[in-house]
Protein backbone atom coordinates (compact mmCIF):
# COMPACT_ATOMS: atom_id res chain seq x y z
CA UNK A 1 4.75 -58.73 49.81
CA UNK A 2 3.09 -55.20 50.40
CA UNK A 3 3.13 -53.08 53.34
CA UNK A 4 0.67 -50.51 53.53
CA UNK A 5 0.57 -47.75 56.09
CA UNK A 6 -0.58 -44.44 56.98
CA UNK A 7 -4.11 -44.73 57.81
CA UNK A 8 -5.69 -43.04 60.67
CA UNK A 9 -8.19 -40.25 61.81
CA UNK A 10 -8.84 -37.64 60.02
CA UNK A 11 -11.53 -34.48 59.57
CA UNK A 12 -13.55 -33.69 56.83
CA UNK A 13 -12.08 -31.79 54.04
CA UNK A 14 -8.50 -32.82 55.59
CA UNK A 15 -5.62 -34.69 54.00
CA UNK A 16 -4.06 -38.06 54.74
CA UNK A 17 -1.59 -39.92 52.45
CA UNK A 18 -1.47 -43.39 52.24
CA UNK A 19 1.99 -45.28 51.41
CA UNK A 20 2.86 -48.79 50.22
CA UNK A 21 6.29 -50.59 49.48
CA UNK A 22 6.45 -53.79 47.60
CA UNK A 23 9.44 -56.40 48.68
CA UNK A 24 9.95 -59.30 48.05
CA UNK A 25 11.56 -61.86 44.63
CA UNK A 26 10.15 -59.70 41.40
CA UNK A 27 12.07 -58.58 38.11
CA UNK A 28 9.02 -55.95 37.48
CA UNK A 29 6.40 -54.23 39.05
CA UNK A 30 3.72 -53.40 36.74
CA UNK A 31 0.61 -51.47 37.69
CA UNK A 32 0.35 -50.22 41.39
CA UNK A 33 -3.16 -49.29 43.01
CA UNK A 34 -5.28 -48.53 45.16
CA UNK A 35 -8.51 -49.70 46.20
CA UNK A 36 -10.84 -49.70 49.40
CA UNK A 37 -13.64 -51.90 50.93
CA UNK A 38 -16.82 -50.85 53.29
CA UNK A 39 -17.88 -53.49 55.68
CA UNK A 40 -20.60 -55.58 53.93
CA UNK A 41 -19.80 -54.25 50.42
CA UNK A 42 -17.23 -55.33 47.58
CA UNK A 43 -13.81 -54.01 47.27
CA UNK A 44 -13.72 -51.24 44.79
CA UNK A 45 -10.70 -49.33 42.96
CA UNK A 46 -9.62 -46.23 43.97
CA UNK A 47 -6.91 -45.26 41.44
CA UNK A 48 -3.97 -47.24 39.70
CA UNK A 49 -0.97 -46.50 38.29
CA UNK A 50 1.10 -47.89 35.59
CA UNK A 51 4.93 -48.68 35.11
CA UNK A 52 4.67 -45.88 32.34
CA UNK A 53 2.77 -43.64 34.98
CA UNK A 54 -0.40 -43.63 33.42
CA UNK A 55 -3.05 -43.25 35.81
CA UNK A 56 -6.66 -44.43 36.33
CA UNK A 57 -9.41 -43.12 39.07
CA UNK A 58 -12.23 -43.43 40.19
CA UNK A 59 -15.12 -41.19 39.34
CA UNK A 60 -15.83 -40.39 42.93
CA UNK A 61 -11.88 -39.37 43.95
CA UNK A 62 -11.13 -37.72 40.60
CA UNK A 63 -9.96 -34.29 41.56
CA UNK A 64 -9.10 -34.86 45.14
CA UNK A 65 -6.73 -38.49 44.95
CA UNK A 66 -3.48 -38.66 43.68
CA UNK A 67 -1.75 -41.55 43.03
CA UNK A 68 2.30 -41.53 42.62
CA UNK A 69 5.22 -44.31 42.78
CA UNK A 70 8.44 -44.27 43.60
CA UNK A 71 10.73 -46.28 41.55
CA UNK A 72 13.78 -46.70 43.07
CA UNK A 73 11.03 -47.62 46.37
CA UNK A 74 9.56 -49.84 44.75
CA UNK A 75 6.15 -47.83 46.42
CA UNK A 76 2.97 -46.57 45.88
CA UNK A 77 1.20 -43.05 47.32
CA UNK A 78 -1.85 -42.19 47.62
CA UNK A 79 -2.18 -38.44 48.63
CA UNK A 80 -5.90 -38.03 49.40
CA UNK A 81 -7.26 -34.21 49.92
CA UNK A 82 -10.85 -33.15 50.86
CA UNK A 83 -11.50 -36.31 52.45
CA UNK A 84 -15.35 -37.01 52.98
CA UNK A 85 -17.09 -39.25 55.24
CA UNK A 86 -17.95 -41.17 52.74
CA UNK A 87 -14.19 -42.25 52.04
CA UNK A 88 -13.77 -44.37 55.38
CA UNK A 89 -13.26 -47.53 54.37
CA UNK A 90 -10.40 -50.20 54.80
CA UNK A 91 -7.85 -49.06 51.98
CA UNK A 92 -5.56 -51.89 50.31
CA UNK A 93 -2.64 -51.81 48.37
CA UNK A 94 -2.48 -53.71 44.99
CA UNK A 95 -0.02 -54.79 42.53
CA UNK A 96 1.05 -56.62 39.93
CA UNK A 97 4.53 -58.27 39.09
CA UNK A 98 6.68 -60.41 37.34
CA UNK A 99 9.03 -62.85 38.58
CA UNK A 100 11.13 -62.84 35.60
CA UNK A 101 10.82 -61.37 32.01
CA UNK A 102 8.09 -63.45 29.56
CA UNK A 103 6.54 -64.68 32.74
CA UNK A 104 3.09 -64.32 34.04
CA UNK A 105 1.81 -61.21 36.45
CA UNK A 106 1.27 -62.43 39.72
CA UNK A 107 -1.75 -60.26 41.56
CA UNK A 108 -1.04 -59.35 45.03
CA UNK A 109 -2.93 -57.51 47.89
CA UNK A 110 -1.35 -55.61 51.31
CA UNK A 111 -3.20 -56.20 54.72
CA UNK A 112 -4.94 -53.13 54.25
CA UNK A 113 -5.51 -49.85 55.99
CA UNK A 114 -8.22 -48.05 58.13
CA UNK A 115 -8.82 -44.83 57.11
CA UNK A 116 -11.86 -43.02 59.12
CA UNK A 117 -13.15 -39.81 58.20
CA UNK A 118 -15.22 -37.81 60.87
CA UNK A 119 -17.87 -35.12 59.93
């Protein structure tokens, strides 16, 4: 199960930082993420984030996202800066895990989180 939180309000050209903690029966975590949905359109990615910490963004966050996890959390961050209208959207947490060494990943989604940015 993810959580997600820390959605809200914010200005343009703020900062918000979005956090997410996995719980639940898994032997791994593999890659963490991020990704967001408009009403009406498809859910696109934001950024992800590997169990080696590589990282992968979107064109139109590179340079102001930042994704991060914390291990011993078993979480994902995503510290967002210059925020632009164009960024509201419902953000959701993503990740993918094993049960048990040799097993299968097992794709899971949080309940997602409203970010809003104002001009």
């Amino acid at each position: 199960q993810l959580q997600a939180f820390g959605g809200g309000l914010v200005q343009a050209w703020g900062s918000l930082t979005l956090s997410c903690a996995a719980s639940g029966n898994f032997a791994t975590i593999n890659t963490m993420g991020w990704y967001r949905q408009d009403p009406g359109k498809q859910r696109e990615l934001v950024a992800t984030i590997t169990s080696s910490d590589n990282t992968n963004y979107a064109d139109y966050v590179k340079g102001r996202f930042t994704i991060s996890r914390d291990y011993a959390k078993n979480a994902v961050y995503l510290h967002m800066n210059s925020l632009k209208p164009e960024d509201t959207a419902v953000y959701y947490c993503h990740a993918e895990y094993q049960t048990a060494s040799f097993t299968p990943a097992v794709s899971t989604w949080g309940q997602g989180t409203l970010v809003t940015v104002s001009s």
